[in-house]
Protein backbone atom coordinates (compact mmCIF):
# COMPACT_ATOMS: atom_id res chain seq x y z
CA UNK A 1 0.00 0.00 0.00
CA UNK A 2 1.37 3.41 -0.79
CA UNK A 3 2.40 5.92 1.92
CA UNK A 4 -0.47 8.69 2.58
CA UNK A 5 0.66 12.01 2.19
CA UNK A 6 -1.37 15.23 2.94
CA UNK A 7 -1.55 17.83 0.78
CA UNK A 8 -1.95 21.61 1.65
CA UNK A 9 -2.90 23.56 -1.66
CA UNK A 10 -2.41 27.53 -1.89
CA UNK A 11 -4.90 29.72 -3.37
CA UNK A 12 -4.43 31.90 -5.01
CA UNK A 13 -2.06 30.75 -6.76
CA UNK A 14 -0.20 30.56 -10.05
CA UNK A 15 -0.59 33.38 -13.12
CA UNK A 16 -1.57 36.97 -12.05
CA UNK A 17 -3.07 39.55 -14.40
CA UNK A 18 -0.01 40.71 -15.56
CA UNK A 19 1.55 37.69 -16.82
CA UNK A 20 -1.70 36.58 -18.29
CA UNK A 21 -1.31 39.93 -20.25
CA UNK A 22 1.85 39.76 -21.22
CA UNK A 23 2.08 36.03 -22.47
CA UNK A 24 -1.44 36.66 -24.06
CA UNK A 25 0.31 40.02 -26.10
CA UNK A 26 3.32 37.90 -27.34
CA UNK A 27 0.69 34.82 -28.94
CA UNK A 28 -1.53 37.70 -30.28
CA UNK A 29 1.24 39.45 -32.03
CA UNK A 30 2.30 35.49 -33.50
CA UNK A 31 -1.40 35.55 -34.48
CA UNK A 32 -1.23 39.27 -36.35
CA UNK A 33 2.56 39.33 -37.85
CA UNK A 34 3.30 35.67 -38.13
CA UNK A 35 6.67 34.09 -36.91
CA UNK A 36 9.15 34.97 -35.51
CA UNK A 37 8.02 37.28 -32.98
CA UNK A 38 11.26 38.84 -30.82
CA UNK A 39 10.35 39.66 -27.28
CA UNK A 40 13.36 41.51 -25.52
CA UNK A 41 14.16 39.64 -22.11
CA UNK A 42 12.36 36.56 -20.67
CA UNK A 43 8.40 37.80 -21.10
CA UNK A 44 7.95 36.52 -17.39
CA UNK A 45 10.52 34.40 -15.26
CA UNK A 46 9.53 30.76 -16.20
CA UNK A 47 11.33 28.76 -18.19
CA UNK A 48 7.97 26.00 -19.13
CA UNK A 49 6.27 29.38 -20.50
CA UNK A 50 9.33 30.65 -22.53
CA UNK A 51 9.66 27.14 -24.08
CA UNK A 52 6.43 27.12 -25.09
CA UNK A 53 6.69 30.68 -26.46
CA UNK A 54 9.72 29.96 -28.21
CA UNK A 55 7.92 26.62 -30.27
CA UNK A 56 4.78 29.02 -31.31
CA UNK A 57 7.67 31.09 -32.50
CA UNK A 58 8.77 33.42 -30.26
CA UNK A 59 12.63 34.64 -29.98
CA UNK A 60 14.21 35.50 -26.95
CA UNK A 61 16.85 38.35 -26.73
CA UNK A 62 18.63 40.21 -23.85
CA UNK A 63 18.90 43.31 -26.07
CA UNK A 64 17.70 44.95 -29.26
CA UNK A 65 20.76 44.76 -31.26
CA UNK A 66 20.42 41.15 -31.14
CA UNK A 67 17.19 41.49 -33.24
CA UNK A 68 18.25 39.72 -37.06
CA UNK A 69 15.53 40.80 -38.66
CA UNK A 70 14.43 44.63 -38.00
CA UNK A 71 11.13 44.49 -39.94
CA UNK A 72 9.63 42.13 -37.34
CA UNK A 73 7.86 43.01 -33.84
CA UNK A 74 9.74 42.85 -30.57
CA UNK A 75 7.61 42.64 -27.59
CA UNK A 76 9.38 44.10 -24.06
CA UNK A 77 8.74 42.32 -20.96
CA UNK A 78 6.25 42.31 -18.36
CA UNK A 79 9.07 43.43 -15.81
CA UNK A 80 9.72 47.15 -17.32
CA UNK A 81 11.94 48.31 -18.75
CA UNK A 82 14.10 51.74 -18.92
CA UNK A 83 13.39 54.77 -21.11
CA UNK A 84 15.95 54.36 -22.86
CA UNK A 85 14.66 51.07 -24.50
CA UNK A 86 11.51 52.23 -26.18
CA UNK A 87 13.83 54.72 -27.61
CA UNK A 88 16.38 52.85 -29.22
CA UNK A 89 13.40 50.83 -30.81
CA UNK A 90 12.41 54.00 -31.94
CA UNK A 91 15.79 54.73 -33.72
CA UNK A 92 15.76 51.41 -34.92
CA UNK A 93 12.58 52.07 -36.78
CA UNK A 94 11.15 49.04 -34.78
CA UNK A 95 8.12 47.63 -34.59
CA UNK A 96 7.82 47.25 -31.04
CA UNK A 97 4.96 46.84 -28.00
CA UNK A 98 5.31 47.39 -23.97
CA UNK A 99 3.89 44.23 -22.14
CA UNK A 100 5.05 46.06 -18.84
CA UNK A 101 2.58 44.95 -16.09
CA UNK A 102 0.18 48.16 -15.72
CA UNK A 103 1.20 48.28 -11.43
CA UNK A 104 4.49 48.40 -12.69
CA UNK A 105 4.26 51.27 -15.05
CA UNK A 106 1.98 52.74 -11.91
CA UNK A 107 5.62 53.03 -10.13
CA UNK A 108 7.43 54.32 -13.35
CA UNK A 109 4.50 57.13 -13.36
CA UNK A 110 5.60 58.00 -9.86
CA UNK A 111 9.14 57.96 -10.87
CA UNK A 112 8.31 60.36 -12.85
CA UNK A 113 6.28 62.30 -10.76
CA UNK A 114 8.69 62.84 -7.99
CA UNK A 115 11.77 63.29 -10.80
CA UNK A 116 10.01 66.59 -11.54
CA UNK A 117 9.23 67.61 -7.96
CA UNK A 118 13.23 67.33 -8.02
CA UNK A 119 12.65 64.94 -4.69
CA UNK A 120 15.70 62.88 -3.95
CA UNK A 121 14.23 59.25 -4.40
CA UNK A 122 14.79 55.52 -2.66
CA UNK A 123 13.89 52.58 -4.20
CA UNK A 124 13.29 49.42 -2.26
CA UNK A 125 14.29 46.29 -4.47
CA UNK A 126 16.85 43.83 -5.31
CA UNK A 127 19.69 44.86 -7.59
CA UNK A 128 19.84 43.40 -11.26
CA UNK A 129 16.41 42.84 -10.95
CA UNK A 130 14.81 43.52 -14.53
CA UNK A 131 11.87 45.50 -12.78
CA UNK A 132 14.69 47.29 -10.57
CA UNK A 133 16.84 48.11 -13.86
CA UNK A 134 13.24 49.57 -15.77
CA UNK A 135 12.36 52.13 -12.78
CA UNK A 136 15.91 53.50 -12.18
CA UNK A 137 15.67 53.87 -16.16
CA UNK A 138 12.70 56.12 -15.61
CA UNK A 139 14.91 59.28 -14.83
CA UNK A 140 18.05 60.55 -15.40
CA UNK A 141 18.32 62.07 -12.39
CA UNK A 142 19.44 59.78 -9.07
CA UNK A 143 17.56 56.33 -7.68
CA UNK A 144 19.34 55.69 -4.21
CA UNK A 145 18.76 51.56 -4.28
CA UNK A 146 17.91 49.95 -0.83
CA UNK A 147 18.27 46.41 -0.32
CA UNK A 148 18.23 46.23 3.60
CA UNK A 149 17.56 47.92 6.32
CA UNK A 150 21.66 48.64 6.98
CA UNK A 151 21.59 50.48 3.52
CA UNK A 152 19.38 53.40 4.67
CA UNK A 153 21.92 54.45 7.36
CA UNK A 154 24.44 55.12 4.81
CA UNK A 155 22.23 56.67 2.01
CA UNK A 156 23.81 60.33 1.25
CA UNK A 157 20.90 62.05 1.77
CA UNK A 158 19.76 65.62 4.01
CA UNK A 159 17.78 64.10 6.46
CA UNK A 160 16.23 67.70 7.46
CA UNK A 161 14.70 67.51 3.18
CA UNK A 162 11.91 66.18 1.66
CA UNK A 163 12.37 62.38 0.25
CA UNK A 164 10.33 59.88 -1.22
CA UNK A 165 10.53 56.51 -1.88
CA UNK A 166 8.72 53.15 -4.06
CA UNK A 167 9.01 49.92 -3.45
CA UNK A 168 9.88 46.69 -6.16
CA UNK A 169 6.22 44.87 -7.00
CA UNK A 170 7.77 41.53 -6.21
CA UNK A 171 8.42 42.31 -2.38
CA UNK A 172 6.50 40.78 0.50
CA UNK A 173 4.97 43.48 2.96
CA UNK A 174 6.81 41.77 5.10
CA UNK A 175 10.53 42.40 3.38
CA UNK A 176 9.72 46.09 3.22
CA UNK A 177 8.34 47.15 6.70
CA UNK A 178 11.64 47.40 8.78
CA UNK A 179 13.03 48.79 5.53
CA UNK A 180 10.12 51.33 5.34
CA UNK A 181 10.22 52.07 8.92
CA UNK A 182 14.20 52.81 9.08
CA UNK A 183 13.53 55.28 6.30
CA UNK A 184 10.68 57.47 8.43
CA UNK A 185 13.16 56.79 11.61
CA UNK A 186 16.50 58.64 9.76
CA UNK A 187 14.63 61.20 7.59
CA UNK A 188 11.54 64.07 9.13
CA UNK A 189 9.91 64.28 5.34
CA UNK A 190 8.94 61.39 3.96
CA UNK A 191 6.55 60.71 0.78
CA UNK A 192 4.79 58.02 0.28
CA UNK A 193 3.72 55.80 -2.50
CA UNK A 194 -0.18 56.55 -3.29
CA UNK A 195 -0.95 53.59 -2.63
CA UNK A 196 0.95 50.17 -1.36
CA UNK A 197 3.46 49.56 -4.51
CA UNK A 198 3.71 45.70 -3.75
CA UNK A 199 1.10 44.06 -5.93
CA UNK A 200 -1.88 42.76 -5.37
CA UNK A 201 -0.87 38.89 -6.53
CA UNK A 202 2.59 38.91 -4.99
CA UNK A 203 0.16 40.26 -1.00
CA UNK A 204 -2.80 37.37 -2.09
CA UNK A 205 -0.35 34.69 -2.44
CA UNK A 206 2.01 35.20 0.44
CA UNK A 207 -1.48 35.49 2.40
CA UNK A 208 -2.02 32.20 1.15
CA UNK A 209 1.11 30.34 1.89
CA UNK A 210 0.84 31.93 5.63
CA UNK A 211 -2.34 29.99 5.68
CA UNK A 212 -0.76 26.87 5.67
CA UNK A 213 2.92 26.76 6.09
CA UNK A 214 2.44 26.07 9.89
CA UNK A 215 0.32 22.53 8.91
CA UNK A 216 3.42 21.29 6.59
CA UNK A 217 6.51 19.55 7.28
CA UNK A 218 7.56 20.37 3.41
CA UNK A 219 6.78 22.96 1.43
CA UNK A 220 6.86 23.19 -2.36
CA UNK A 221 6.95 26.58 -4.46
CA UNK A 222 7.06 26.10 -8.11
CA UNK A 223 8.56 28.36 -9.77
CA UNK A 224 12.02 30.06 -10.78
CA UNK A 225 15.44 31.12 -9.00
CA UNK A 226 15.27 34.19 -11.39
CA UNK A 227 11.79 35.63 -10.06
CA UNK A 228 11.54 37.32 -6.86
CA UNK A 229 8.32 36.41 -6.44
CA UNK A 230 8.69 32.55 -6.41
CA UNK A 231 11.94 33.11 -3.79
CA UNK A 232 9.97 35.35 -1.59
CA UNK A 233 7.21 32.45 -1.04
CA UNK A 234 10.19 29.85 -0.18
CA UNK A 235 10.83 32.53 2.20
CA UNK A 236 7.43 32.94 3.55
CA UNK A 237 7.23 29.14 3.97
CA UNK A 238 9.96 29.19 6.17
CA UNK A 239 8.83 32.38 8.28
CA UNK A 240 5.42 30.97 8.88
CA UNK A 241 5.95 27.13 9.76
CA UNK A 242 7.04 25.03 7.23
CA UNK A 243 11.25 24.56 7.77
CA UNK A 244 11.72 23.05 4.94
CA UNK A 245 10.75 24.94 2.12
CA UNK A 246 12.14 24.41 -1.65
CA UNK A 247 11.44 25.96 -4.82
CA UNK A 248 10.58 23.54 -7.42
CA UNK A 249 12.03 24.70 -10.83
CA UNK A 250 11.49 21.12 -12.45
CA UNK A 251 8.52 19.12 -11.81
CA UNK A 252 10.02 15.71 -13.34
CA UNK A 253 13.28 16.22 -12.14
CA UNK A 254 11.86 16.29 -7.93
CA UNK A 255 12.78 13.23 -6.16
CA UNK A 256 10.12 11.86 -3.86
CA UNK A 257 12.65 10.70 -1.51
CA UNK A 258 12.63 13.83 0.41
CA UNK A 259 9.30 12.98 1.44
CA UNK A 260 10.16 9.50 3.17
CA UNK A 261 9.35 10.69 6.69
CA UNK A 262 6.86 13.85 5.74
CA UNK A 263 3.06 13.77 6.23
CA UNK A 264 2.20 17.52 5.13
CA UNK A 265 2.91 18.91 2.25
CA UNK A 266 1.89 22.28 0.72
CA UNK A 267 2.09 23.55 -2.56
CA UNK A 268 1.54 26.89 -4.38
CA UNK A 269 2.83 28.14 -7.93
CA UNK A 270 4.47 31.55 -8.56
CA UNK A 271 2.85 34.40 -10.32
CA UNK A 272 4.54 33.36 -13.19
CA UNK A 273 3.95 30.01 -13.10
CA UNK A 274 0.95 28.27 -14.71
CA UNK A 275 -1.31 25.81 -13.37
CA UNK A 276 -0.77 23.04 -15.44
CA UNK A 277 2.21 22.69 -14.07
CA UNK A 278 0.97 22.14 -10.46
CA UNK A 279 -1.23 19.40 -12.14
CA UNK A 280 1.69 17.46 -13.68
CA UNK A 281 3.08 17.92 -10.03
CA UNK A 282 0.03 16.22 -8.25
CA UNK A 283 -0.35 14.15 -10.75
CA UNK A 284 3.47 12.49 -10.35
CA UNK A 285 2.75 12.35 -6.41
CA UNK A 286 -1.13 10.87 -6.83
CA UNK A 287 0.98 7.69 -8.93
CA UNK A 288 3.77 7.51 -5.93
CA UNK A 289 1.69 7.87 -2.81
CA UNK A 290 -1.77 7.87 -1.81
CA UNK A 291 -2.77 11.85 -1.35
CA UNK A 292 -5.18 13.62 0.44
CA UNK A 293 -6.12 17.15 -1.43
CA UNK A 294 -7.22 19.83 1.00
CA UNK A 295 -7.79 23.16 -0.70
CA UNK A 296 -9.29 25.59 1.18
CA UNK A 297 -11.88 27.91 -0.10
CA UNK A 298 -10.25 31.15 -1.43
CA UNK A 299 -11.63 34.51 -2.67
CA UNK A 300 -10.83 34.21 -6.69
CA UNK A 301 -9.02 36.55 -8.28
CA UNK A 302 -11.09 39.38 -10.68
CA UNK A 303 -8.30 41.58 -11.82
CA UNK A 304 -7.85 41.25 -15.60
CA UNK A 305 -5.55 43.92 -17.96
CA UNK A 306 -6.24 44.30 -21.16
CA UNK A 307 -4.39 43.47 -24.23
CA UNK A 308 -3.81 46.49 -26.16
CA UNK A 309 -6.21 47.01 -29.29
CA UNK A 310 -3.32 47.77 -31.69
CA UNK A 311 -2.63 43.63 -31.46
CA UNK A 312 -5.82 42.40 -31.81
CA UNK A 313 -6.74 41.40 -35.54
């Protein structure tokens, strides 16, 4: 008889608008203009959507001048990128559309916004992220990057002046608070976001994993070691119960044996991973073991971004 496992299941989970969008803009452009269609950078961190993309006929490229043939459309990421990218399109005489996620052109916008208040401005994120790399290419003027807590001490800055500061999508609330809270402790003028930068997908499923990380011994986040958001939940695991946390980048390639002495298990998927790959993973434990499914109810998710008209036939 096989071993009984129980398994936890996260929702929400998987996809968020913004990836939807983007991956939805890079098969309607296939569908308009035909192959190949270039998108500049990964369109979202997971390497089972960018195969996929890449067999409709998509081509990948870290930068423009990588693009063979200049008569066909190059689609930019869902991450952002920095002015300066639209505009060497533009020289190019490209053909080119902006699948940035619409809450992360919300922070670009107040990029912007404080760039001509002439405010010095912090951004909270991780360095050499792609969505990092887009805002600080909002403005010519100077980004002070914070990673930690520690780094606000040191930023160059009159604490007596006016500041302001956005935060990286991708974060948890939970990453940002003490970072958030050193910044009003060092400086008397502080401006706020207009509302909380971190995104609505990245807040719904952290909520969810700190649902149910304290009933599992093992916790499994599918997803990618290039997107934030898929670390931060292996991070939230951890924090909230569940010691041993992993991120699963390849379903088929997970060996069972690490669940010899485990009853609990949990699983979610990253924003930019899809569902069908949490299927193939239940499916490969329902033939090893004999599992329980408990899936709590969970609010569904309504937000949807459109794809822009120009694509559609």
């Amino acid at each position: 008889m096989n071993k009984k496992l129980n398994i936890y299941l996260a929702g929400p989970r998987g996809f968020c608008a913004g990836v939807d969008r983007a991956i939805e803009m890079v098969k309607e452009a296939l569908k308009k203009y035909g192959q190949p269609v270039y998108v500049r950078h990964e369109i979202v961190h997971n390497k089972f959507v960018v195969e996929n993309l890449k067999s409709e006929g998509a081509i990948f490229v870290e930068e423009l001048n990588e693009i063979k043939d200049k008569s066909r459309p190059v689609i930019f990421s869902a991450h952002g990128v920095p002015k300066s990218v639209p505009a060497e399109a533009s020289k190019l005489n490209l053909l080119f559309f902006d699948a940035t996620c619409p809450l992360v052109s919300k922070i670009h916008k107040e990029v912007e916004h404080f760039d001509k208040k002439e405010l010095p401005l912090i951004l909270i994120g991780h360095r050499n992220h792609p969505e990092v790399i887009g805002t600080m290419g909002q403005t010519k003027g100077k980004i002070y990057l914070v990673e930690k807590k520690e780094d606000v001490i040191k930023l160059p800055l009159d604490v007596e002046k006016e500041i302001a500061y956005v935060t990286q999508t991708t974060l948890s609330i939970d990453d940002t608070k003490d970072i958030v809270k050193e910044i009003k402790k060092k400086f008397k003028n502080v401006l706020e976001p207009k509302k909380n930068d971190i995104c609505y997908a990245t807040t719904n499923r952290q909520e969810a994993v700190k649902n149910i990380a304290g009933n599992c011994d093992y916790f499994l986040v599918i997803g990618a070691s290039n997107s934030s958001n898929s670390l931060r939940l292996v991070e939230v695991a951890k924090n909230y119960g569940s010691k041993k946390s992993i991120l699963v980048e390849d379903v088929d390639s997970l060996n069972l044996s690490i669940f010899e002495n485990i009853k609990n298990i949990g699983i979610t998927a990253s924003a930019s991973s899809p569902e069908i790959l949490v299927k193939k993973l239940l499916d490969k434990l329902k033939n090893n073991f004999d599992i329980k499914i408990n899936e709590e109810n969970y609010k569904r998710e309504d937000v949807y971004f459109k794809v822009p008209q120009k694509l559609k036939n």
